[in-house]
Every structure is written in structure tokens, then in C-alpha cells.
PDB file of N, CA and C in Angstrom:
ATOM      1  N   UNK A   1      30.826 -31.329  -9.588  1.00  0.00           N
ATOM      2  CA  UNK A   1      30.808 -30.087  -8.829  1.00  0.00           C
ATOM      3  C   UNK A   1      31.897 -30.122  -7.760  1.00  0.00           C
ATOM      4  N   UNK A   2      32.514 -29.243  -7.328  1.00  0.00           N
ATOM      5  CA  UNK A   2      33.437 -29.202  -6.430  1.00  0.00           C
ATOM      6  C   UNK A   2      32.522 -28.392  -4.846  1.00  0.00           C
ATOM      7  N   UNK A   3      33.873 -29.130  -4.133  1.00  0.00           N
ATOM      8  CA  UNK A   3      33.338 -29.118  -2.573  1.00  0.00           C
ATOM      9  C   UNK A   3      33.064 -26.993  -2.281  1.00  0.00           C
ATOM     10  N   UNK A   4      34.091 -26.275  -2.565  1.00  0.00           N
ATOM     11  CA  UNK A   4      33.549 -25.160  -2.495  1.00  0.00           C
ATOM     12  C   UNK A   4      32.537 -24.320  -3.141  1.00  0.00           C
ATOM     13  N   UNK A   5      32.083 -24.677  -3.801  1.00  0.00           N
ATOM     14  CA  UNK A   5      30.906 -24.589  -4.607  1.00  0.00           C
ATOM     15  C   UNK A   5      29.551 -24.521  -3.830  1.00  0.00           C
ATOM     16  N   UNK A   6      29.581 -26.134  -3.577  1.00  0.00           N
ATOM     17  CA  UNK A   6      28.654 -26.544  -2.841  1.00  0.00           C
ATOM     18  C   UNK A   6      28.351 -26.221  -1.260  1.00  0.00           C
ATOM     19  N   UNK A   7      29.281 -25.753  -1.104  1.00  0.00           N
ATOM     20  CA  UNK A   7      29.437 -25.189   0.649  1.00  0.00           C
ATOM     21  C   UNK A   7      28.956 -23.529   0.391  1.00  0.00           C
ATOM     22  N   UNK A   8      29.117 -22.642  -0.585  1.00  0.00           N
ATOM     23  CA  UNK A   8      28.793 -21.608  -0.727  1.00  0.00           C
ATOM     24  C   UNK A   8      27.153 -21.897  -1.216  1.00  0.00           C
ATOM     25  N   UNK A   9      27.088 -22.430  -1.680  1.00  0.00           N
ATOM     26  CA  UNK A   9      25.220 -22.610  -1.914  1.00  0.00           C
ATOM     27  C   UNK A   9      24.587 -22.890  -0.520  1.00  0.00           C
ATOM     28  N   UNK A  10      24.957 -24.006  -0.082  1.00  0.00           N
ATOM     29  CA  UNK A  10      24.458 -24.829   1.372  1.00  0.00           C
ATOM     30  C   UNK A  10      24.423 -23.219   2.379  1.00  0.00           C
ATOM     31  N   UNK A  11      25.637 -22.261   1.841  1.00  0.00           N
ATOM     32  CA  UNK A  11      25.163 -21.447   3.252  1.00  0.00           C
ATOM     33  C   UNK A  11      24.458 -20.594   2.659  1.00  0.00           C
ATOM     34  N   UNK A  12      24.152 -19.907   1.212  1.00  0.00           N
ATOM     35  CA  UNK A  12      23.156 -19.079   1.156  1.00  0.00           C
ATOM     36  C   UNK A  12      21.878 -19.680   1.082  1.00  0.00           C
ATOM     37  N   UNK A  13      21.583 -21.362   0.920  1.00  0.00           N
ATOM     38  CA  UNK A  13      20.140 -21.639   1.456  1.00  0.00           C
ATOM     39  C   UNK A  13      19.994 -21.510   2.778  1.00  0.00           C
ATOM     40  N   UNK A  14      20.887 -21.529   3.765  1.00  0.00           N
ATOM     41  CA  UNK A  14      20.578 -21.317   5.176  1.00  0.00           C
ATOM     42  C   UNK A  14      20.160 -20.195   5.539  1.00  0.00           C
ATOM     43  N   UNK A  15      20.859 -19.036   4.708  1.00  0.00           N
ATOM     44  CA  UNK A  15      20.597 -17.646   4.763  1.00  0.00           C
ATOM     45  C   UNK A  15      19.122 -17.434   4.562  1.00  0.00           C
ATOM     46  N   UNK A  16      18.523 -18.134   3.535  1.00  0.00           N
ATOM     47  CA  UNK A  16      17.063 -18.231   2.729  1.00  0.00           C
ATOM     48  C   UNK A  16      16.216 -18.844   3.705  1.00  0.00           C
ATOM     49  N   UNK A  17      16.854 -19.237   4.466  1.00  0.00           N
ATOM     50  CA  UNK A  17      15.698 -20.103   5.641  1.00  0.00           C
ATOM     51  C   UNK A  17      15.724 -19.025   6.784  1.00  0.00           C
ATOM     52  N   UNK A  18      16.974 -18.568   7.170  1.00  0.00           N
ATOM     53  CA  UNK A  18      17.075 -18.200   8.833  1.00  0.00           C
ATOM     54  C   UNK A  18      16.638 -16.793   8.930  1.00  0.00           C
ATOM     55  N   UNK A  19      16.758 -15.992   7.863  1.00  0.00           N
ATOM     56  CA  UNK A  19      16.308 -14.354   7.317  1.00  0.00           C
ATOM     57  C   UNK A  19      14.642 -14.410   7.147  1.00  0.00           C
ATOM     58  N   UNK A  20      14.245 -15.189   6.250  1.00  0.00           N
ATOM     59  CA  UNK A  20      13.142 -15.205   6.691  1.00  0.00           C
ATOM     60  C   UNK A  20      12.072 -15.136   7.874  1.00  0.00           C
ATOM     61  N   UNK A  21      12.645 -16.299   8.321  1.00  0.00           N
ATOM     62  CA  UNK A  21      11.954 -16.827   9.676  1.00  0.00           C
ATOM     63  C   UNK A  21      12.415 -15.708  10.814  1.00  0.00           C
ATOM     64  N   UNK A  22      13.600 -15.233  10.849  1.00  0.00           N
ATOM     65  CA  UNK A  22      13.346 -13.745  11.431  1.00  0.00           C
ATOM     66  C   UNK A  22      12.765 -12.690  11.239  1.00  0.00           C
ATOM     67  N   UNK A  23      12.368 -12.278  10.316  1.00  0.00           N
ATOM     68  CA  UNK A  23      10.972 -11.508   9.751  1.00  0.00           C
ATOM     69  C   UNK A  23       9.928 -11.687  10.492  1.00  0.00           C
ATOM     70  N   UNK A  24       9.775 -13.003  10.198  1.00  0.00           N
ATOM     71  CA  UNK A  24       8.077 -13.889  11.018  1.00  0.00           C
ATOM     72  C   UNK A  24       8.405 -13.417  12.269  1.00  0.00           C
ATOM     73  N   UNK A  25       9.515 -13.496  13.257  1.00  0.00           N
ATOM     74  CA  UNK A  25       9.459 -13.335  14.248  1.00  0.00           C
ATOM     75  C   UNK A  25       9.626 -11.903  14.478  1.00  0.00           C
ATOM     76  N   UNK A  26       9.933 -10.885  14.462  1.00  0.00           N
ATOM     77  CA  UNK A  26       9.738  -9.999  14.281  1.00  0.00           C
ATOM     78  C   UNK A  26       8.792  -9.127  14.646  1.00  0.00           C
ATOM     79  N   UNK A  27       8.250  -9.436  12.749  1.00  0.00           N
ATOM     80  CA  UNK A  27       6.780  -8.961  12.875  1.00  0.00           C
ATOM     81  C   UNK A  27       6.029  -9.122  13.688  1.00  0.00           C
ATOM     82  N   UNK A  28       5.515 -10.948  14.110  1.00  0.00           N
ATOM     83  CA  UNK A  28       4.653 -11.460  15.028  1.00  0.00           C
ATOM     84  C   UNK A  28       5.437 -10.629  16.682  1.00  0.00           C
ATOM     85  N   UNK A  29       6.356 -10.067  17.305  1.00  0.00           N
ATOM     86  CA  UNK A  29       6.711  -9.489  17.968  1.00  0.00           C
ATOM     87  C   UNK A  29       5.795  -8.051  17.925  1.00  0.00           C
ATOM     88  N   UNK A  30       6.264  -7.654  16.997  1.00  0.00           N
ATOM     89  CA  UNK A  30       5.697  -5.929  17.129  1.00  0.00           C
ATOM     90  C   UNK A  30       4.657  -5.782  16.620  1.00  0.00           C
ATOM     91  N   UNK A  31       3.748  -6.630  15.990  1.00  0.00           N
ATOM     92  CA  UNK A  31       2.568  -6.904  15.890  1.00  0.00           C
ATOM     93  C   UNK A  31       1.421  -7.265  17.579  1.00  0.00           C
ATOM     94  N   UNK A  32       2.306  -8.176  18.135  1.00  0.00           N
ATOM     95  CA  UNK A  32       1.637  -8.700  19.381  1.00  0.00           C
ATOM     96  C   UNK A  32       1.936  -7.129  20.800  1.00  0.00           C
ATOM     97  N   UNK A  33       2.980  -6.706  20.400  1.00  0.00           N
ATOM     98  CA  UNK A  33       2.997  -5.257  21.382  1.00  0.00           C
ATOM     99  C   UNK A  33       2.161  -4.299  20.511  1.00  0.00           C
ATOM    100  N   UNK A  34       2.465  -4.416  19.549  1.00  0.00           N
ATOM    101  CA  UNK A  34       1.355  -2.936  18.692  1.00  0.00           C
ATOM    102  C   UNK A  34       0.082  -3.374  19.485  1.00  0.00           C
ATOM    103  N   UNK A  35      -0.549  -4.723  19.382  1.00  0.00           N
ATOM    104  CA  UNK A  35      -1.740  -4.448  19.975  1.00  0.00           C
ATOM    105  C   UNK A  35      -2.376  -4.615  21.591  1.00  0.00           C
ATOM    106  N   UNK A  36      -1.264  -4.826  21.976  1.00  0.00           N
ATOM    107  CA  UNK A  36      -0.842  -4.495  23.553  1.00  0.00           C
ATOM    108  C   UNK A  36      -1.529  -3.717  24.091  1.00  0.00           C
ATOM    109  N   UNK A  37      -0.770  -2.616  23.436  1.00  0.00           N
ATOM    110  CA  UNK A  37      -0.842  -0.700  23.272  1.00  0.00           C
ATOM    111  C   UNK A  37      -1.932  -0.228  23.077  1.00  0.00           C
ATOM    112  N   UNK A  38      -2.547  -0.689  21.934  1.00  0.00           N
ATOM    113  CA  UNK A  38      -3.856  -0.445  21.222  1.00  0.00           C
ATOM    114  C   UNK A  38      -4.693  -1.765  20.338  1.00  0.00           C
ATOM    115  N   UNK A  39      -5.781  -2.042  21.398  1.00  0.00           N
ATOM    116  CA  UNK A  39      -6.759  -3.068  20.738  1.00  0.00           C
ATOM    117  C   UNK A  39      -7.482  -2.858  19.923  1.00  0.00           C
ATOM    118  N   UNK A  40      -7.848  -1.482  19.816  1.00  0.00           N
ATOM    119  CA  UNK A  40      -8.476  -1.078  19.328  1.00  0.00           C
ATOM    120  C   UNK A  40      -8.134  -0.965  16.879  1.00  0.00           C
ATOM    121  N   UNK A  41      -6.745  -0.719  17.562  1.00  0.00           N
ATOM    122  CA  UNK A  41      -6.126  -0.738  16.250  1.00  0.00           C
ATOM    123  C   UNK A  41      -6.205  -1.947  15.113  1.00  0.00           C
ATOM    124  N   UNK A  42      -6.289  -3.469  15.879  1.00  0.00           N
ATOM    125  CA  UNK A  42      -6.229  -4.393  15.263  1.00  0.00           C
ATOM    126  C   UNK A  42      -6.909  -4.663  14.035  1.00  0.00           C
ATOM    127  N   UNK A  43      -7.424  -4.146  13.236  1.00  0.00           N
ATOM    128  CA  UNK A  43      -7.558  -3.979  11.580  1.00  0.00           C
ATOM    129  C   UNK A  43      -6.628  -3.261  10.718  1.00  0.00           C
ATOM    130  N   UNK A  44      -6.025  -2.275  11.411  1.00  0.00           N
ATOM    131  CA  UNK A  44      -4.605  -2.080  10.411  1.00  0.00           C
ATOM    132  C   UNK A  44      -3.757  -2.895  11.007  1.00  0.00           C
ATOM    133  N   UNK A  45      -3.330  -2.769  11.799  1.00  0.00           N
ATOM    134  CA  UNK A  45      -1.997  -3.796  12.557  1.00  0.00           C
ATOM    135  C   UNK A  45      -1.938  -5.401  11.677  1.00  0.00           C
ATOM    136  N   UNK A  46      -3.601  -6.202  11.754  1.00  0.00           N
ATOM    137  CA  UNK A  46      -3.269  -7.050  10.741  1.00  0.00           C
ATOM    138  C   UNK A  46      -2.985  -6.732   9.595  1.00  0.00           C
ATOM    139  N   UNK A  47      -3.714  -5.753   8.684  1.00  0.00           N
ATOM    140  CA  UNK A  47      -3.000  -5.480   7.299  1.00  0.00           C
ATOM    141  C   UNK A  47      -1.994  -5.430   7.010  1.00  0.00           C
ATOM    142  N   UNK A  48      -1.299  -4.267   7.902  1.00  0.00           N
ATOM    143  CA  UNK A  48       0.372  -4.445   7.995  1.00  0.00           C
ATOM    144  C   UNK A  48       1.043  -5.631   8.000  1.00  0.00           C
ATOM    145  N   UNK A  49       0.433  -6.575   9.267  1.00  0.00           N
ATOM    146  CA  UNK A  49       1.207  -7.497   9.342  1.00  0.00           C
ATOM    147  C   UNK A  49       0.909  -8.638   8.221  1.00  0.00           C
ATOM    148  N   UNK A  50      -0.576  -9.211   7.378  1.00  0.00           N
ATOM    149  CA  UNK A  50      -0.085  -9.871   6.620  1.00  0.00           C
ATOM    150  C   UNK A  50       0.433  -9.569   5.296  1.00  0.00           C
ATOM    151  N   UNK A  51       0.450  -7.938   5.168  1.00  0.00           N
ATOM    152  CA  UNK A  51       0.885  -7.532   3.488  1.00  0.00           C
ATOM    153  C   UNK A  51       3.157  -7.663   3.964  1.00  0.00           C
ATOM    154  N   UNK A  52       2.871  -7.317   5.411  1.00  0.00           N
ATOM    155  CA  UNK A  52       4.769  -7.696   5.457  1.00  0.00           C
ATOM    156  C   UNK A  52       4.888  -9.680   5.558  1.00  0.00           C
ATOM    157  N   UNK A  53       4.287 -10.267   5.829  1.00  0.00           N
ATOM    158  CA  UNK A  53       4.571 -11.289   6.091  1.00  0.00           C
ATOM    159  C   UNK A  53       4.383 -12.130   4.453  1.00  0.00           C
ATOM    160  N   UNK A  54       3.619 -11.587   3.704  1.00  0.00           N
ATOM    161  CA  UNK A  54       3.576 -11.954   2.350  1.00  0.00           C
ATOM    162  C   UNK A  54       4.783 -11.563   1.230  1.00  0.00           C
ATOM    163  N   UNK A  55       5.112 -10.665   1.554  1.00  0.00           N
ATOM    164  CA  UNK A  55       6.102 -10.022   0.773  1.00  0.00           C
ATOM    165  C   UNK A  55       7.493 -10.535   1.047  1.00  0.00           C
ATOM    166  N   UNK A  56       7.792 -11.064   2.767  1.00  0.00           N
ATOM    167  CA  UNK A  56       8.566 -11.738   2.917  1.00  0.00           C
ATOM    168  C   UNK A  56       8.963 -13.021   2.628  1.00  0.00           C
ATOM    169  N   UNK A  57       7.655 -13.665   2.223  1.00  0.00           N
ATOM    170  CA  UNK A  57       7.287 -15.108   1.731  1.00  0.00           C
ATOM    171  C   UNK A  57       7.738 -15.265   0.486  1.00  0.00           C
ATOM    172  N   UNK A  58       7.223 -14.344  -0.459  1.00  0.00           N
ATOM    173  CA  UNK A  58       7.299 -13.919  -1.474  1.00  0.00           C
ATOM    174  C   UNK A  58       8.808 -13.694  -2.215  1.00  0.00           C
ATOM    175  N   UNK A  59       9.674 -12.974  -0.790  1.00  0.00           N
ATOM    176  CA  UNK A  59      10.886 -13.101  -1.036  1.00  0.00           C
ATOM    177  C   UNK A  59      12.079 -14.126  -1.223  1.00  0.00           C
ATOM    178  N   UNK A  60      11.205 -14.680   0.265  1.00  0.00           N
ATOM    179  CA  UNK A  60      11.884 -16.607   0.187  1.00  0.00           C
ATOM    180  C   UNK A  60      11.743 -17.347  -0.939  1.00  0.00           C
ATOM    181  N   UNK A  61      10.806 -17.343  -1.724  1.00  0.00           N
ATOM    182  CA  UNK A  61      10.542 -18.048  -2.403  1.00  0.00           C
ATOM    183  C   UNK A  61      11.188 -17.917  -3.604  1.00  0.00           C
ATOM    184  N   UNK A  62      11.285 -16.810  -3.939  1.00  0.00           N
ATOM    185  CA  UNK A  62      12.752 -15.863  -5.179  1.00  0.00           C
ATOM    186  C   UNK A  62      13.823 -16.689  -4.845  1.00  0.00           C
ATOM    187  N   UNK A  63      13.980 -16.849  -3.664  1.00  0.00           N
ATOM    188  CA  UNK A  63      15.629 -17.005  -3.186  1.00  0.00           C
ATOM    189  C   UNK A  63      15.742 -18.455  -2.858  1.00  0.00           C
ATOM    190  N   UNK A  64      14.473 -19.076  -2.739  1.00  0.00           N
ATOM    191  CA  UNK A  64      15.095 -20.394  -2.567  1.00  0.00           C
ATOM    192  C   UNK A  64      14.850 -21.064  -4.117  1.00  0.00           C
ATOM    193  N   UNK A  65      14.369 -20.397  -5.354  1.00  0.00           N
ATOM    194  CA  UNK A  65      14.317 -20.440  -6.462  1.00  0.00           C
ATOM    195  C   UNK A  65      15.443 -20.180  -7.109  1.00  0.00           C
ATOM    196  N   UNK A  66      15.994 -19.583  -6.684  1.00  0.00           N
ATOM    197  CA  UNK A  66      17.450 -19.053  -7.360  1.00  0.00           C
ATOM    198  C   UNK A  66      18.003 -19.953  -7.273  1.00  0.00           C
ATOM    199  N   UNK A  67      17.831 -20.177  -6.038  1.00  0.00           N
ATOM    200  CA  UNK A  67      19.435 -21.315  -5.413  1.00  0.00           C
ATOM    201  C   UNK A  67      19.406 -22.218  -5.778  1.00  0.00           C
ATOM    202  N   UNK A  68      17.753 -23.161  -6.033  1.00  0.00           N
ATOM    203  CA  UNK A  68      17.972 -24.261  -6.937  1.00  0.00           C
ATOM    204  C   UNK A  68      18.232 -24.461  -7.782  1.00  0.00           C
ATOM    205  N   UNK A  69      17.632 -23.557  -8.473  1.00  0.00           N
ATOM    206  CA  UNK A  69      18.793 -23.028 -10.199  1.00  0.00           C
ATOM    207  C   UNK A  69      20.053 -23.380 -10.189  1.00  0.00           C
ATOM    208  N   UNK A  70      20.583 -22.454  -8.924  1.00  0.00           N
ATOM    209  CA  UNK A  70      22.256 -22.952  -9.315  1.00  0.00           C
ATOM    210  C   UNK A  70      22.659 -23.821  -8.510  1.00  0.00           C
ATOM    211  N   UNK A  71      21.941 -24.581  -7.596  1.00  0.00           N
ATOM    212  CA  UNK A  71      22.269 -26.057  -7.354  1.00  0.00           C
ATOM    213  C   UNK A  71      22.333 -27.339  -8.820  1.00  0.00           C
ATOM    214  N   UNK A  72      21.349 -27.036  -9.492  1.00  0.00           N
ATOM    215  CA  UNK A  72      20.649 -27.965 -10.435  1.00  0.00           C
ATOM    216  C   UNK A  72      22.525 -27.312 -11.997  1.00  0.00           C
ATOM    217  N   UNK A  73      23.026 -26.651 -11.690  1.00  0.00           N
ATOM    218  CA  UNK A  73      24.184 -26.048 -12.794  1.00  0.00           C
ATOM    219  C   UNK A  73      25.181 -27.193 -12.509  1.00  0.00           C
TER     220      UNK A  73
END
């Protein structure tokens, strides 16, 4: 395998790590003011927040699947 190759993978797994984990933070942000605002709300606010936090998981996991694929080429 050659060195540019491998430097273009190395940064879209970083991408697969650091995109994520901004999501989490995020969410857990406007999740923790949504219920600031309204305590009362906290049964949708969690739904929201774990059907987005799953889907984002969900996404990582595509993408750090991919990449091993074409690490493993």
C-alpha cells in the first residue's frame, strides 16, 4: 500500500470518530436546555433524543465499516 493511500483513510476514520461524537454533543446540549425550558416535556425530548442518538450510532458504524473494508484492500 502506498503512504497516500493510507493517510487518506487515517483521515476519513478521524472524520468517523470526531462527526459523530459531535452529534452526542450536540444533542446532549439541546436536549439538556430543551428541558431547562420545559420539565415537563421530558418524554418526548428523550424520544427525540435517543431515536437521534441511535441513528447517529448507526451511522458510525456504516462508516467505520466501510473504512475497514478499504483498509483491509
Amino acid at each position: 500500500m502506498d503512504l497516500p493511500r493510507n493517510i487518506a483513510l487515517t483521515l476519513i476514520f478521524a472524520i468517523c470518530i470526531i462527526v459523530p461524537a459531535l452529534v452526542f454533543a450536540a444533542t446532549g446540549h439541546a436536549s439538556i436546555g430543551a428541558l431547562g425550558r420545559n420539565p415537563s416535556a421530558a418524554p418526548k425530548i428523550l424520544t427525540a433524543m435517543v431515536i437521534t442518538l441511535i441513528v447517529t450510532m448507526a451511522v458510525a458504524i456504516v462508516a467505520f465499516l466501510i473504512v475497514w473494508q478499504l483498509y483491509t484492500k
